[in-house]
Protein backbone atom coordinates (compact mmCIF):
# COMPACT_ATOMS: atom_id res chain seq x y z
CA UNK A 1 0.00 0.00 0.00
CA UNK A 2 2.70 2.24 0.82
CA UNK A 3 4.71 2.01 -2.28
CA UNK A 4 1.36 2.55 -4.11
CA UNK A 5 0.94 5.95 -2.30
CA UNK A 6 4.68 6.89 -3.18
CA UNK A 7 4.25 5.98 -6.92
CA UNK A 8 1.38 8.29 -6.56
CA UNK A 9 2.31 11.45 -4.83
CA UNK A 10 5.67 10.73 -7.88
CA UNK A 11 3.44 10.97 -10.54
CA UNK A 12 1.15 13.57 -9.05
CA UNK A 13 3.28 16.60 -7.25
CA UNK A 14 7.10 15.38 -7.89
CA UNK A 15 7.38 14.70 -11.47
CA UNK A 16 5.35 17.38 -12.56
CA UNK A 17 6.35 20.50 -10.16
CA UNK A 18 10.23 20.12 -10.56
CA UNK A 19 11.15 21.04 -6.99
CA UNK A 20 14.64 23.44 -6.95
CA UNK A 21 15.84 22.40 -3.59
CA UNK A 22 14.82 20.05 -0.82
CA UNK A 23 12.92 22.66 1.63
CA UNK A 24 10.40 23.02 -1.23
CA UNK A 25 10.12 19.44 -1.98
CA UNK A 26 9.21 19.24 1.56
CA UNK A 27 6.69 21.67 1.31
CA UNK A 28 5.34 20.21 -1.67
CA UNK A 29 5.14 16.92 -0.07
CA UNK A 30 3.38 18.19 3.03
CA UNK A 31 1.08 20.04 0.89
CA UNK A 32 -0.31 17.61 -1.49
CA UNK A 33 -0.37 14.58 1.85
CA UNK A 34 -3.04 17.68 3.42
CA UNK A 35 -4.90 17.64 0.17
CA UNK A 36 -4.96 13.87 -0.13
CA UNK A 37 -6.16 13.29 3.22
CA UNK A 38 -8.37 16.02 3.51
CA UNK A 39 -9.96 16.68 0.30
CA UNK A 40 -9.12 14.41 -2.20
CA UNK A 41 -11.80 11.42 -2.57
CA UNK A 42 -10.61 7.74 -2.61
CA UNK A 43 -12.76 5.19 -4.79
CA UNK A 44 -11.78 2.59 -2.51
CA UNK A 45 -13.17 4.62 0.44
CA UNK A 46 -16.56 5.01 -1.57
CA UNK A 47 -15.78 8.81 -2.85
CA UNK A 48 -14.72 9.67 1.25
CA UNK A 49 -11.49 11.47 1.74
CA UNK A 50 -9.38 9.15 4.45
CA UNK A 51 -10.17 12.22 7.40
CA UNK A 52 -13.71 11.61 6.96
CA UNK A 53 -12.95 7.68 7.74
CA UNK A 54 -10.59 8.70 10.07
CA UNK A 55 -13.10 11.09 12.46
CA UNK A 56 -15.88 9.00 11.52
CA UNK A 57 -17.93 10.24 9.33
CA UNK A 58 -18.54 8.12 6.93
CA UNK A 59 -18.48 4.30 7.99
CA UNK A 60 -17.19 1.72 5.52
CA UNK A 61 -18.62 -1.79 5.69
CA UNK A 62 -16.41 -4.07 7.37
């Protein structure tokens, strides 16, 4: 699962944005992880981002 979210955020924010230097690749990275926790939907978590799973507001079937 991990290496799946790495090949992501890659293809999403790295490859494309061409950070300079590493304090902006660190922003970057911190950036996008807030938008795809917080606003970006997951088809595997039925169009919820993984903070509304997280607090609990939307349940998944077990």
């Amino acid at each position: 699962m991990i290496e799946r979210f790495w090949r992501i955020i890659k293809y999403e924010d790295i490859y494309l944005k061409s950070y300079e230097n590493a304090w902006e690749l660190e922003r970057g990275i911190k950036a996008y992880i807030m938008r795809h926790n917080l606003e970006r939907p997951h088809q595997a978590l039925r169009a919820a981002t993984p903070d509304e799973v997280y607090r609990g507001a939307v349940k998944l079937a077990a």
